[in-house]
N, C-alpha and C. Protein backbone atom coordinates (compact mmCIF):
# COMPACT_ATOMS: atom_id res chain seq x y z
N UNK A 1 120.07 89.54 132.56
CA UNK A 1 120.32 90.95 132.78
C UNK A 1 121.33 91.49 131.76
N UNK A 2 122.36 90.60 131.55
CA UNK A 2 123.32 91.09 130.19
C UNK A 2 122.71 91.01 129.27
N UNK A 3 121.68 91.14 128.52
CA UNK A 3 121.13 90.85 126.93
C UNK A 3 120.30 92.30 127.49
N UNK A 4 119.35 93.05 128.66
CA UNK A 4 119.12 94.28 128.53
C UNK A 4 120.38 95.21 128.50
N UNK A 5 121.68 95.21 128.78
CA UNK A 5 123.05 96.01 128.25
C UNK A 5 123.06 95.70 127.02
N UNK A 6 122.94 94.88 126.60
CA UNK A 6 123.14 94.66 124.83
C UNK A 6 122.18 95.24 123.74
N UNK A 7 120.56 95.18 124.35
CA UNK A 7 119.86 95.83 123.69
C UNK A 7 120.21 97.17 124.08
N UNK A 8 120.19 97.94 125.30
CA UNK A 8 120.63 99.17 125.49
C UNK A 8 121.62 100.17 124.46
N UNK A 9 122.35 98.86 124.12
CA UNK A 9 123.32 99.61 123.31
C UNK A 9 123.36 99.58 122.22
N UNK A 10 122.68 98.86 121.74
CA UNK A 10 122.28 98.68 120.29
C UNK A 10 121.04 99.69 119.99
N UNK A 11 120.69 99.77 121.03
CA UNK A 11 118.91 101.18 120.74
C UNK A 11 120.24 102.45 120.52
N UNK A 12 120.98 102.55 121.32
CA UNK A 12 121.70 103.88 121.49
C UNK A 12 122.47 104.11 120.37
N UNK A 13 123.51 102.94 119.75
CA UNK A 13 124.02 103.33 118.51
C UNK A 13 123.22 103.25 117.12
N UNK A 14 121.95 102.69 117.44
CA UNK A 14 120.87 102.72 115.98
C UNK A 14 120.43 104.54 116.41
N UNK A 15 120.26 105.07 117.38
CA UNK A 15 119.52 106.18 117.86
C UNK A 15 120.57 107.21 117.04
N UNK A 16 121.87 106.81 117.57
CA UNK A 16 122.87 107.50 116.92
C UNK A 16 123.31 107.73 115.65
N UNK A 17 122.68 106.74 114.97
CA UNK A 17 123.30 106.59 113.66
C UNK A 17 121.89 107.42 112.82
N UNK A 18 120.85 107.52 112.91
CA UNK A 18 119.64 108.03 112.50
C UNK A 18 120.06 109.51 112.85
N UNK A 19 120.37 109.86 114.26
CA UNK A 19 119.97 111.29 114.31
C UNK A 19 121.95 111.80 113.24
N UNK A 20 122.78 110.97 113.14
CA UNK A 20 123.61 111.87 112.09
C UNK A 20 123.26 111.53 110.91
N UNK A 21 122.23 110.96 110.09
CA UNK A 21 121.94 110.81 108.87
C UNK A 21 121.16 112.14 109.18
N UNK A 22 120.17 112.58 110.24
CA UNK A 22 119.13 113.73 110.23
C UNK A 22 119.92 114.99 109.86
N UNK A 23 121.20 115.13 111.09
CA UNK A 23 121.95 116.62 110.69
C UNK A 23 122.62 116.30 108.99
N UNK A 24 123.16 114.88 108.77
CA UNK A 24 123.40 115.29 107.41
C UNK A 24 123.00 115.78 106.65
N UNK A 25 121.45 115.01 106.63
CA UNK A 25 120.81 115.55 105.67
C UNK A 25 120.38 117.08 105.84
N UNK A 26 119.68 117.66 107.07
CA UNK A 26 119.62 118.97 107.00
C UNK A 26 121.01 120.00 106.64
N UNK A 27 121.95 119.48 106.83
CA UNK A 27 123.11 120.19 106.53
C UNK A 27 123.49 120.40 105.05
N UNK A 28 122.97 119.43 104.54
CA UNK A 28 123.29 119.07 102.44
C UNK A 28 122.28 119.50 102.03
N UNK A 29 120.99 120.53 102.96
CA UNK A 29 120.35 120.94 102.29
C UNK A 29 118.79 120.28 101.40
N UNK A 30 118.76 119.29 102.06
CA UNK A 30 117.60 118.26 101.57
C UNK A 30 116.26 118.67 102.03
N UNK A 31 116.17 119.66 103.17
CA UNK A 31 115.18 120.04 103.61
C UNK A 31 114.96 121.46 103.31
N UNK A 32 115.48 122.23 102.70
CA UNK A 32 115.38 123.76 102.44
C UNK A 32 113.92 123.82 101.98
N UNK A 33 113.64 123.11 100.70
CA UNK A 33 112.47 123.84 100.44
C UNK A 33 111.39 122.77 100.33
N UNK A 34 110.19 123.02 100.91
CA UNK A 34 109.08 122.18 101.16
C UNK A 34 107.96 122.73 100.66
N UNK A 35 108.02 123.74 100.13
CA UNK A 35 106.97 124.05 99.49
C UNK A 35 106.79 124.08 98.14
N UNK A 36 107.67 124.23 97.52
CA UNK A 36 107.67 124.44 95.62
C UNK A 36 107.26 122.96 95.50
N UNK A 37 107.85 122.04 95.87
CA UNK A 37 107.49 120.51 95.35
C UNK A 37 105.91 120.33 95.36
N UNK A 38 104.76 120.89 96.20
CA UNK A 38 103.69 120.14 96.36
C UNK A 38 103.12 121.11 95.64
N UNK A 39 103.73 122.16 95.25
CA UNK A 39 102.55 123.34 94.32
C UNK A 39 103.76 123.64 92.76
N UNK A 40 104.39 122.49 92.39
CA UNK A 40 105.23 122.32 90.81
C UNK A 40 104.00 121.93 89.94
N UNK A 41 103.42 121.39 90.03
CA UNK A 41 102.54 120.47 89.34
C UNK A 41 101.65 121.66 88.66
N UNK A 42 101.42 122.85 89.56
CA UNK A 42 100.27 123.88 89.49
C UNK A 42 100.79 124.87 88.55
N UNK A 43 102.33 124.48 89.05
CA UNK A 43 102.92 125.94 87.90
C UNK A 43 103.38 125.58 86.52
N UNK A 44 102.71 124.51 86.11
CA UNK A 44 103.08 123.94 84.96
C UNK A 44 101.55 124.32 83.90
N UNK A 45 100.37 123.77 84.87
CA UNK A 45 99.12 124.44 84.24
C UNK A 45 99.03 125.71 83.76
N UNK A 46 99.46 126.74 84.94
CA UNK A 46 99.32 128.05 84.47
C UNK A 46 99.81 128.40 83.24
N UNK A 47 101.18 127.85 83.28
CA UNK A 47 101.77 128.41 82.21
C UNK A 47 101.31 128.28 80.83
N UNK A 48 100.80 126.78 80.44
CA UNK A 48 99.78 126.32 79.63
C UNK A 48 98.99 126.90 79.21
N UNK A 49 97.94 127.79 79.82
CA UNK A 49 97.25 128.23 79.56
C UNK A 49 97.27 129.90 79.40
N UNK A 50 98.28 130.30 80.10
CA UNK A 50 98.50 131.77 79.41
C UNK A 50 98.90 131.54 77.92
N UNK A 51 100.12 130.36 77.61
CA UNK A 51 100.34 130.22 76.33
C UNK A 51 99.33 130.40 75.47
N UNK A 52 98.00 129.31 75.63
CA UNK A 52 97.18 128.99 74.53
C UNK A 52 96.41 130.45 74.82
N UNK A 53 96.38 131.52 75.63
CA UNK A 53 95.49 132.07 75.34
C UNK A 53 96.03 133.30 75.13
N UNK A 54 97.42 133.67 74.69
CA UNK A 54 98.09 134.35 73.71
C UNK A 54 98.19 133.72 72.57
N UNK A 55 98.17 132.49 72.64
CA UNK A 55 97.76 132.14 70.93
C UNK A 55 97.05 132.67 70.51
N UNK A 56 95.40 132.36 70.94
CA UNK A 56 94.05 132.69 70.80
C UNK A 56 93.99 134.58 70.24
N UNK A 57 94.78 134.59 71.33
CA UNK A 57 94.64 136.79 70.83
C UNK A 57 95.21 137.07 69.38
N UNK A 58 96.30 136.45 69.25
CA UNK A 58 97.39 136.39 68.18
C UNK A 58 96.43 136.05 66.86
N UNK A 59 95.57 134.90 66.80
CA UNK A 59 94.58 134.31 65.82
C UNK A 59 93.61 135.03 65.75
N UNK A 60 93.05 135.92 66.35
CA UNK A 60 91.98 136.51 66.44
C UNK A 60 91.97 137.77 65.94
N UNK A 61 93.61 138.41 66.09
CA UNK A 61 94.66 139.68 65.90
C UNK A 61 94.63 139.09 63.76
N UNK A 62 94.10 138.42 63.34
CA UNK A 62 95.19 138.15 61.74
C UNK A 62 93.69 137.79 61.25
């Protein structure tokens, strides 16, 4: 019966120690933005290609 108090308390201070890494991290800001990261990749193409196709006008312009 003493080794379920021991696990008890060991679930409770692992429980504890996770949920203040959670507010840390939401507090330092690690979670603000979730969206620019999975659509960066996209805004790198665009830009690419407006470039080359102000080149294109520019060459076509001479």
């Amino acid at each position: 019966m003493s080794i379920i108090y021991l696990l008890l308390g060991c679930s409770l201070l692992m429980a504890l120690v996770f949920l203040g890494a959670f507010i840390w991290s939401v507090r330092s800001g690690q979670l603000d933005d979730d969206y620019t990261p999975s659509v960066r990749i996209l805004f790198d193409d665009i830009k690419k290609k407006d470039e080359s196709s102000n080149e294109k006008v520019k060459n076509e312009k001479n």
